[in-house]
Every structure is written in C-alpha cells, then in structure tokens.
C-alpha atoms as a PDB file:
ATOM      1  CA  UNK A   1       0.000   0.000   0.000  1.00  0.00           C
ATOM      2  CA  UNK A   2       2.856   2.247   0.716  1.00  0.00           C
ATOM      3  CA  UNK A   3       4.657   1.238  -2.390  1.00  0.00           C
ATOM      4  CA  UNK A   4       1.173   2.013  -4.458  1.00  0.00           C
ATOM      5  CA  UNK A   5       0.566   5.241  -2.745  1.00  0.00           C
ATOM      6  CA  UNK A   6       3.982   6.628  -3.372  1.00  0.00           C
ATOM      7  CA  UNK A   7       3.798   6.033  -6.971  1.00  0.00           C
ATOM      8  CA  UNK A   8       0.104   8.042  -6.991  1.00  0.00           C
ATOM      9  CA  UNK A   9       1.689  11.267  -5.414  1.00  0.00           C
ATOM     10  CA  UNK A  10       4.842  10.735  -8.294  1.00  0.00           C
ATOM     11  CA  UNK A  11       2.698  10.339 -11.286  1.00  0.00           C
ATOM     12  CA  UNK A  12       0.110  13.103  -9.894  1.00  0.00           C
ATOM     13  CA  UNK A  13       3.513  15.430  -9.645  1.00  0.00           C
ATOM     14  CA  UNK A  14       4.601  14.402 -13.059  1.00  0.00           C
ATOM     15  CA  UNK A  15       0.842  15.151 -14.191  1.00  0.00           C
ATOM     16  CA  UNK A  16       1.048  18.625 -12.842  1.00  0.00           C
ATOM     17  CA  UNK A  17       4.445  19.511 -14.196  1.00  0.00           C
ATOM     18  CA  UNK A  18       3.986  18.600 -17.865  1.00  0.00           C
ATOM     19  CA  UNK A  19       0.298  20.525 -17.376  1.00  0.00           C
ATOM     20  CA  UNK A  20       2.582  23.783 -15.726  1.00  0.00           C
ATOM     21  CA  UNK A  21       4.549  23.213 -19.214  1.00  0.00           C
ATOM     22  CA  UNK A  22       2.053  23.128 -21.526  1.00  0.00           C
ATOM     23  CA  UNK A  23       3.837  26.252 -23.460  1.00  0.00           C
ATOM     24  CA  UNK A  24       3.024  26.489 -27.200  1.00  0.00           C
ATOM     25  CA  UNK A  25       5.457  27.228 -30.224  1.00  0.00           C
ATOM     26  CA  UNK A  26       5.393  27.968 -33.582  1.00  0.00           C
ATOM     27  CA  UNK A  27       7.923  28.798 -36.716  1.00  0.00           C
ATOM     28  CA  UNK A  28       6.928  29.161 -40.543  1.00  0.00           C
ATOM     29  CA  UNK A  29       9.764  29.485 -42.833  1.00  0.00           C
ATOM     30  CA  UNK A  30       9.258  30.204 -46.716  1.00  0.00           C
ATOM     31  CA  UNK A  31      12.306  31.609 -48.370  1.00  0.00           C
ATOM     32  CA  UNK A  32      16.031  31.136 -47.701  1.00  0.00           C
ATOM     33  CA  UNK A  33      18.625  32.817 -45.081  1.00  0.00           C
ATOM     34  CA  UNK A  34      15.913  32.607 -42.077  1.00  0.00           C
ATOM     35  CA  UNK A  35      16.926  31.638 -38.937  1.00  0.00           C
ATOM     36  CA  UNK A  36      14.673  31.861 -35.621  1.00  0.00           C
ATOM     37  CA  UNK A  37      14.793  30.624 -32.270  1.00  0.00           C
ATOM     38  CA  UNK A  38      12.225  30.476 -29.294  1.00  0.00           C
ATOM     39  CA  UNK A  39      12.735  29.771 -25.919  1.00  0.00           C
ATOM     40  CA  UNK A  40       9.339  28.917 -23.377  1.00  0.00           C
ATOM     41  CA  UNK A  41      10.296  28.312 -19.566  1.00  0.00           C
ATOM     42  CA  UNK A  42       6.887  28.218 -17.604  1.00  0.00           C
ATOM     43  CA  UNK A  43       3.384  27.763 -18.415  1.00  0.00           C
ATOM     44  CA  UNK A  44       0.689  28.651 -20.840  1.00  0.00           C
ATOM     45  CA  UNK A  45       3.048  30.573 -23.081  1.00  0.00           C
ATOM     46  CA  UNK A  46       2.678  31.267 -26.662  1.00  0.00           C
ATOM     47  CA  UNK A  47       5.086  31.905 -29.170  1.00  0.00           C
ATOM     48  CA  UNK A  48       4.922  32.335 -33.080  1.00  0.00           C
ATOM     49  CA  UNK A  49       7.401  33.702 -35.819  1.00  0.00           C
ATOM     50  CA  UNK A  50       6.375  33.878 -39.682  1.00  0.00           C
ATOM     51  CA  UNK A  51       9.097  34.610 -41.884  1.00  0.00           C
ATOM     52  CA  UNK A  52       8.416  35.592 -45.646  1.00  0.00           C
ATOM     53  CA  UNK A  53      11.098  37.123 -47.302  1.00  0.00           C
ATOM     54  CA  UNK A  54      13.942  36.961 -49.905  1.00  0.00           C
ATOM     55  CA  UNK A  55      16.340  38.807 -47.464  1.00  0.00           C
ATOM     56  CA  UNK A  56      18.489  37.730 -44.682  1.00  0.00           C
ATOM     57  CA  UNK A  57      16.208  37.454 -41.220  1.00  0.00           C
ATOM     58  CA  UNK A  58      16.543  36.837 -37.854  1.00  0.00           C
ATOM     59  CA  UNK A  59      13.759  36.394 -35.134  1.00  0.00           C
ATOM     60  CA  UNK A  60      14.434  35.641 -31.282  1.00  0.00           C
ATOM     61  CA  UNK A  61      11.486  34.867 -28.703  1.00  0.00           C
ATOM     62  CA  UNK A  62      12.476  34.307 -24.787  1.00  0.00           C
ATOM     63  CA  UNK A  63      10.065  34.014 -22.601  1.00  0.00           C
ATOM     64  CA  UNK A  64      10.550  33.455 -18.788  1.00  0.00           C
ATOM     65  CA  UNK A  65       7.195  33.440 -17.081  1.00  0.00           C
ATOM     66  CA  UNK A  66       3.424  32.453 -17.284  1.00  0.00           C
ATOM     67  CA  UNK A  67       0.561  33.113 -20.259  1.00  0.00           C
ATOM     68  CA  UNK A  68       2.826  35.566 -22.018  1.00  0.00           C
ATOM     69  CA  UNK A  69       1.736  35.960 -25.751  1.00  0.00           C
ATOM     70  CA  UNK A  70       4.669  37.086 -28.663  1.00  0.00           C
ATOM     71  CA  UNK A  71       4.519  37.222 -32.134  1.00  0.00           C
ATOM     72  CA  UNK A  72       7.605  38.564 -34.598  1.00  0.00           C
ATOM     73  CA  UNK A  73       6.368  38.705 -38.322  1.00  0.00           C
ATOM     74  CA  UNK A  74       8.878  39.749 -41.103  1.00  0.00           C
ATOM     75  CA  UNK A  75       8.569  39.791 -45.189  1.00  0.00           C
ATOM     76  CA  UNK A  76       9.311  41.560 -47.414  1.00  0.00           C
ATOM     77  CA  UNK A  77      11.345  41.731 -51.014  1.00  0.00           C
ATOM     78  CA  UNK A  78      14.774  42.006 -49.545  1.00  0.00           C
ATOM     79  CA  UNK A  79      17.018  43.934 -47.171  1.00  0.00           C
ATOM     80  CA  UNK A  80      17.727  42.205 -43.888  1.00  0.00           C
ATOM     81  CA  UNK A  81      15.572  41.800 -40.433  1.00  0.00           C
ATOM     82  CA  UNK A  82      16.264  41.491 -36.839  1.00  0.00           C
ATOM     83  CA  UNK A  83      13.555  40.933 -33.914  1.00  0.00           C
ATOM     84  CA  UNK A  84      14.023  39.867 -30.218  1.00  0.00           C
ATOM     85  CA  UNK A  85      11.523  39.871 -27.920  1.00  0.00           C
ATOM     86  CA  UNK A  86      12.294  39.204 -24.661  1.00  0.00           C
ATOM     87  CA  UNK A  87       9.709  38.352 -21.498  1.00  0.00           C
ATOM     88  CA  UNK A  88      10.340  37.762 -18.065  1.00  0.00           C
ATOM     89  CA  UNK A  89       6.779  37.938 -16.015  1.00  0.00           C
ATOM     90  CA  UNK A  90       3.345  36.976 -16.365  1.00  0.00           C
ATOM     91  CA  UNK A  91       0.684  38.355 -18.786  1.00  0.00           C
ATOM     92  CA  UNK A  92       2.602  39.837 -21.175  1.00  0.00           C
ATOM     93  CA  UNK A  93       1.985  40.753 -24.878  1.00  0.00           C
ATOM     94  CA  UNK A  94       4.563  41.711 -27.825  1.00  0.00           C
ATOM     95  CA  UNK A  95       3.887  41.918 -31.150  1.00  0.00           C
ATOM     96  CA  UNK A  96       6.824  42.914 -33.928  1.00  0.00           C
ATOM     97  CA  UNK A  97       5.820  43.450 -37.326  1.00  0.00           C
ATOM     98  CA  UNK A  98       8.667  44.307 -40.499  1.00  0.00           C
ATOM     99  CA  UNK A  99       8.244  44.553 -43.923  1.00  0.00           C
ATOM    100  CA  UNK A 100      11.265  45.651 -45.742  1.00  0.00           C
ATOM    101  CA  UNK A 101      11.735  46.309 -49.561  1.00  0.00           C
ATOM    102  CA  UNK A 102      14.530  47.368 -51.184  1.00  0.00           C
ATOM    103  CA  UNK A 103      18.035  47.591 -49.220  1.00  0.00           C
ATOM    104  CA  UNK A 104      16.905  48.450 -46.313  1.00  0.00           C
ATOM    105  CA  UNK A 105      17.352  47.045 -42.780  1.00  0.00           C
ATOM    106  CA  UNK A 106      14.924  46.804 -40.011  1.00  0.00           C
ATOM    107  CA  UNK A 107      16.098  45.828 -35.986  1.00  0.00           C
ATOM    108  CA  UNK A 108      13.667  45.660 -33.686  1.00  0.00           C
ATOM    109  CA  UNK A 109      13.821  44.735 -29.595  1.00  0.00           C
ATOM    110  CA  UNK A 110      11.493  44.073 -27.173  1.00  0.00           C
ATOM    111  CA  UNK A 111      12.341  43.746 -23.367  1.00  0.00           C
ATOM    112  CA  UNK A 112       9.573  43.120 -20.881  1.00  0.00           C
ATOM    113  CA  UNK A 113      10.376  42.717 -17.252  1.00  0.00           C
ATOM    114  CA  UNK A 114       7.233  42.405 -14.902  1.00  0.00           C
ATOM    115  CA  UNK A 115       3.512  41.748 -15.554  1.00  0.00           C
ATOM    116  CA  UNK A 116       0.800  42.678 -17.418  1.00  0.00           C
ATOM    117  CA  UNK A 117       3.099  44.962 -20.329  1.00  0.00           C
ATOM    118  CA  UNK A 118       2.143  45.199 -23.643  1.00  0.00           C
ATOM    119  CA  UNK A 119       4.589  46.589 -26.435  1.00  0.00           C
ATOM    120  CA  UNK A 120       4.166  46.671 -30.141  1.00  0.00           C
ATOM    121  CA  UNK A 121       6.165  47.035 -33.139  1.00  0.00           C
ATOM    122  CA  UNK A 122       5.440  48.044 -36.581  1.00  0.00           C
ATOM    123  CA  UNK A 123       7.956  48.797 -39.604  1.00  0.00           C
ATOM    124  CA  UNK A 124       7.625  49.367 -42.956  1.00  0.00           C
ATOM    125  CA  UNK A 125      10.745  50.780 -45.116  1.00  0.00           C
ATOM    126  CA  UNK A 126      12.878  50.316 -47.939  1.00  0.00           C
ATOM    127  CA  UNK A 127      15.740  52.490 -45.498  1.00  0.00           C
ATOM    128  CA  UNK A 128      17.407  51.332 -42.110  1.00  0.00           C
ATOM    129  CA  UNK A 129      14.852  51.441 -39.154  1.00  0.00           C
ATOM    130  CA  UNK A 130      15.401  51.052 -35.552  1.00  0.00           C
ATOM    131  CA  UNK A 131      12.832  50.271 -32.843  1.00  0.00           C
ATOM    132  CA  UNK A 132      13.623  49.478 -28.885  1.00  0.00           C
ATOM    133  CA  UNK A 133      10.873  49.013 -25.774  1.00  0.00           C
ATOM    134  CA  UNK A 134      11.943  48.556 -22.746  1.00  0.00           C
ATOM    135  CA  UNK A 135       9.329  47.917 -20.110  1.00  0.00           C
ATOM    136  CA  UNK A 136       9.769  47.273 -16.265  1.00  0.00           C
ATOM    137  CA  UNK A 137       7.094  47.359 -13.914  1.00  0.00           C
ATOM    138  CA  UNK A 138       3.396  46.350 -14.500  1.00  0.00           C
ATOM    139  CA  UNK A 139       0.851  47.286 -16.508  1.00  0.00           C
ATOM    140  CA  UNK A 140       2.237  49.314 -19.222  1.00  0.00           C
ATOM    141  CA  UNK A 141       1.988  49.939 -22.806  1.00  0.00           C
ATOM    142  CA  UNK A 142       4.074  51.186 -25.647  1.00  0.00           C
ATOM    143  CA  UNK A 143       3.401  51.257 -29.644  1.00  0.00           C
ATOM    144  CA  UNK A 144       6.266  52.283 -32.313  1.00  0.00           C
ATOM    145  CA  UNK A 145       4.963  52.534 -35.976  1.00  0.00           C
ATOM    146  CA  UNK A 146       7.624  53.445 -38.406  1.00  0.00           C
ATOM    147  CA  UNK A 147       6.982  53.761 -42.135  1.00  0.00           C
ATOM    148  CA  UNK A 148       9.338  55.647 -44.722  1.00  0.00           C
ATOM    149  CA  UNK A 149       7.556  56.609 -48.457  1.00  0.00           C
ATOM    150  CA  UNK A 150       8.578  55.641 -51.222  1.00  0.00           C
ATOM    151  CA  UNK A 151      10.238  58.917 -52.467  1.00  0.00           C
ATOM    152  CA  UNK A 152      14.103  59.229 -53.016  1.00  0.00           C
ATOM    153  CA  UNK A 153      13.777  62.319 -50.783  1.00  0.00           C
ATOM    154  CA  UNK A 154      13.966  60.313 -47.854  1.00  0.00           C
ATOM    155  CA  UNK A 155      17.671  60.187 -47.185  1.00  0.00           C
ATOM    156  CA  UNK A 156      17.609  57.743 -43.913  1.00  0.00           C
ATOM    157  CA  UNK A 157      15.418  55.668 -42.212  1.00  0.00           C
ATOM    158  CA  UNK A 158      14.207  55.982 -38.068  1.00  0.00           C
ATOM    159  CA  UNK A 159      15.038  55.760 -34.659  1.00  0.00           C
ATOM    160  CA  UNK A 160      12.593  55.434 -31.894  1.00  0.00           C
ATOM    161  CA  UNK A 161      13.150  54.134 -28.265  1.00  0.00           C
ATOM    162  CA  UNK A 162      11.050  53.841 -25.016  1.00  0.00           C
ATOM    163  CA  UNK A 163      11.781  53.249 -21.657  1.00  0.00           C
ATOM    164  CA  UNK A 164       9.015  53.053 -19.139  1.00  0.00           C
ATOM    165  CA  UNK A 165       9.999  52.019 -15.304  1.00  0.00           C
ATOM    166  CA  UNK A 166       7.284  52.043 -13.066  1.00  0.00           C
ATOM    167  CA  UNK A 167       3.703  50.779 -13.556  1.00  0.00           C
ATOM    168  CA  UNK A 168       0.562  51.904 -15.600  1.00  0.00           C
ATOM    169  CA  UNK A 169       2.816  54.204 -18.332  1.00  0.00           C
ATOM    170  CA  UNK A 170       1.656  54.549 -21.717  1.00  0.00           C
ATOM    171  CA  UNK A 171       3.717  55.582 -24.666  1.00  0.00           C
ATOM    172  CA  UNK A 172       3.589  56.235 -28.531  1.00  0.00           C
ATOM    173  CA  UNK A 173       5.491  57.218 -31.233  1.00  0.00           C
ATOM    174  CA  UNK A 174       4.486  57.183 -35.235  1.00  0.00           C
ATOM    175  CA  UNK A 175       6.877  57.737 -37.334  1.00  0.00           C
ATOM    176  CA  UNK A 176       6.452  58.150 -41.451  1.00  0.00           C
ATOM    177  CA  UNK A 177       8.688  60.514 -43.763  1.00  0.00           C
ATOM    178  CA  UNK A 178      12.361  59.659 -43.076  1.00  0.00           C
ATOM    179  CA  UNK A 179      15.574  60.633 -41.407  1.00  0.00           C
ATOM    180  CA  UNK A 180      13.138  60.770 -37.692  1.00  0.00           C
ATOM    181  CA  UNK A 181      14.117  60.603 -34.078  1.00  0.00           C
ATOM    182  CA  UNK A 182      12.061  59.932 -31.165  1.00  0.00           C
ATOM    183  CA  UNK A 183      12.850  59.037 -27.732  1.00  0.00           C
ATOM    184  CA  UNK A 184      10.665  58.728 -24.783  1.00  0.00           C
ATOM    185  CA  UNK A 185      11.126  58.044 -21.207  1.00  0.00           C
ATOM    186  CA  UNK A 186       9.047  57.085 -18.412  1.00  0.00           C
ATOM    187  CA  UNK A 187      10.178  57.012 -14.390  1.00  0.00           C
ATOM    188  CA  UNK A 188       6.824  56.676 -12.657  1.00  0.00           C
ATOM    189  CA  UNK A 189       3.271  55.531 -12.435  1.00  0.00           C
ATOM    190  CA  UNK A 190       0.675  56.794 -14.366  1.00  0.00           C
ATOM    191  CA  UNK A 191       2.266  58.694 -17.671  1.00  0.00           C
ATOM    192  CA  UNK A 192       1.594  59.236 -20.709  1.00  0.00           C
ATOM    193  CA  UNK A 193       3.644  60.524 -23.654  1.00  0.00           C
ATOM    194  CA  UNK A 194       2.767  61.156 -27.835  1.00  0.00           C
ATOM    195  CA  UNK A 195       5.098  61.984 -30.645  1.00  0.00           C
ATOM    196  CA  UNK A 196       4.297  62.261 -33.610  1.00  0.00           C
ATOM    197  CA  UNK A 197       6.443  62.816 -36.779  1.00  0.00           C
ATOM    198  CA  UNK A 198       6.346  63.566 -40.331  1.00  0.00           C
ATOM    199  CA  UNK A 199       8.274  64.669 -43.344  1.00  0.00           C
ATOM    200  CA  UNK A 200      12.123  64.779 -42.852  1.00  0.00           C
ATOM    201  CA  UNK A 201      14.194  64.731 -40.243  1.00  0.00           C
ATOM    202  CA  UNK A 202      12.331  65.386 -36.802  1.00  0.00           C
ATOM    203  CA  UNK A 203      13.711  64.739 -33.446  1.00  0.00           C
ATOM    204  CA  UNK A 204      11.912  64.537 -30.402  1.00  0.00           C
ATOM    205  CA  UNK A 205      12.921  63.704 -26.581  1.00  0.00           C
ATOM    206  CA  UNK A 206      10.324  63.679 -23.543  1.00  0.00           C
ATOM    207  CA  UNK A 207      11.697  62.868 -20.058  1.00  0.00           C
ATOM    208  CA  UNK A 208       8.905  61.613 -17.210  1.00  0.00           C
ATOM    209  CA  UNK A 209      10.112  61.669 -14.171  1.00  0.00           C
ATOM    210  CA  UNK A 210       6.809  61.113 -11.820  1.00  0.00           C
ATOM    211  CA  UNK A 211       3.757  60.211 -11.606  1.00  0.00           C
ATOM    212  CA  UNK A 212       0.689  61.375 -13.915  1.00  0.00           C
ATOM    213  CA  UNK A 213       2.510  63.295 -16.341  1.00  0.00           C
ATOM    214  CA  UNK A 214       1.624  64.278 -19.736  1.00  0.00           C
ATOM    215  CA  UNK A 215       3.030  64.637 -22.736  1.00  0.00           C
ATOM    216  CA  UNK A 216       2.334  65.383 -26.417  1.00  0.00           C
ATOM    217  CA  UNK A 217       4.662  66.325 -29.428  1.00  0.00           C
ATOM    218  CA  UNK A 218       3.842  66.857 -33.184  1.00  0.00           C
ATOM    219  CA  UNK A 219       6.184  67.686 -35.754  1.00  0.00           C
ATOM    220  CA  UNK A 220       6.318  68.267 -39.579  1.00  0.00           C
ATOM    221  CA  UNK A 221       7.383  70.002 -42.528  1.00  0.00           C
ATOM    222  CA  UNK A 222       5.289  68.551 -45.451  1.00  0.00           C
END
C-alpha cells in the first residue's frame, strides 16, 4: 500500500508539471537565409514567428514566465531583419511586425520585465529602421509605428526608443517621412507621452520623471 501510494503522489507530480509546461510554439519558414529561435520556460506561453522574405532574417522569442503571448512577423522583397523579444513575467503581450523592400534594414527589440506589459512594433521601409521598448514594472503599454515613403527624398530611415519604469505608463510614437528621431522616457506611475512625426528629419525627446505626467509632441514640414 505504501509502495502504491507513493507512486500516486509521483505520477500526480509528473501530471502537474507537464500541465505547468504546456507552453506552445510555432515557426513558418518560406524563403532562404531565415533563422529563428524560441525559448518557453513556464506555463501557458505562446510563441509564433512567420518569416516571408527573400532577405536575410533573424527572429528571437524568450520568454521566462506564465501566459505571455509574442509574435515577430517579417517579409518583405529584400534587405535584412532582426527581432528579439524578450519576457520575463506573467501576462505579457509583444507583437513585432517588419516589412522591408529594397536595401533596407529593419532591428527591432522588445524587453519586458514584470507583468501585465504590452509593447508593439510596426515597420515598414525600404531604409534602415530602428525600434527598442523597454518595459519594467506592471501594466504598461508602448506602440512604435515606423513607415518611410517611397520617395528618393527620404535620405535615412528611423530611430525610436522607449523606456518606461514604473507601472501603468503609456507611450507612442508614429513615425512616417524619413531621417526621424524619437525618444521617450518614463520614471513613474501613471504617464503618458505622444510623438508624432512627419516629413524629414524630426527629433523629439520627452523625459517623465513622476507620476501622472503628460506629454504630447507633433512635428512636420510637409
């Protein structure tokens, strides 16, 4: 009886464990020079990565944590791509998004440290675009949307970068024209910053140090 019940408490501990593990992953390939990795330690993740392209791409999902969700999709007709999202925490949502034509290259990061953060991604260029979020804390959000036309005006592609630390920060920055700068940062609870730029070369910097602070920036010269 003692033998029996021992082996009910190991198989009901085994039961539970591969349930805590039920992560979910998922890679589609069509092309040539893709590479992608994806790391799930914990329980309910899911991970997916859709590569379509006749560049050179690279996508990199870590997550560290419980029910986080991240996506990296990248196409396009050439030029090179780079995404890494990276989760460590509970709840959390990232979604990357490149499309890159011509010679372009697009690098995008995502870093999530706490619970509940969502962070976005979207880039669309035939120039060099660059794209960082860094969240830790709980309960924030951040979108970067980066476009740059068609026209052989634009000379350069974008930056943007956003830091939030602290909880409950929100943060956005939209980017189309070329040659734009944005960079946003969050020390606090409860903030909220806008940029928004167009035509050629724009820079714009907020700094948040607090809580419940506002911010909004528009620029252009079309």
């Amino acid at each position: 009886m003692k033998k029996l019940s021992t082996l009910l408490v190991a198989f009901l501990f085994t039961a539970g464990m591969a349930f805590a593990q039920d992560n979910d992953a998922s890679i589609d390939q069509v092309g040539n020079n893709h590479h992608a990795e994806i790391d799930q330690y914990g329980s309910l993740n899911l991970a997916t990565i859709d590569q379509n392209a006749n560049g050179s791409d690279e996508a990199y999902i870590d997550q560290l944590g419980d029910e986080n969700t991240a996506s990296i999709e990248q196409w396009g007709a050439a030029g090179s791509h780079y995404a890494v999202t990276d989760q460590e925490g509970n709840d959390n949502n990232a979604s990357q998004s490149q499309g890159i034509w011509g010679s372009g290259n697009a690098v995008a990061t995502i870093t999530q440290l706490g619970d509940n953060n969502e962070a976005t991604q979207s880039q669309y260029s035939n120039k060099d675009t660059d794209a960082e979020i860094v969240q830790e804390g709980d309960n924030n959000e951040a979108i970067q949307d980066q476009s740059v036309g068609f026209s052989g005006d634009w000379v350069a592609g974008h930056f943007a970068l956003i830091d939030q630390f602290g909880d409950d920060n929100f943060a956005i920055q939209d980017q189309s024209g070329g040659n734009h700068s944005s960079t946003i940062y969050q020390i606090g609870d409860f903030n909220e910053a806008t940029v928004l730029q167009s035509g050629l070369g724009q820079s714009g910097v907020v700094n948040q140090t607090g809580n419940s602070n506002t911010s909004f920036i528009t620029q252009g010269n079309d």
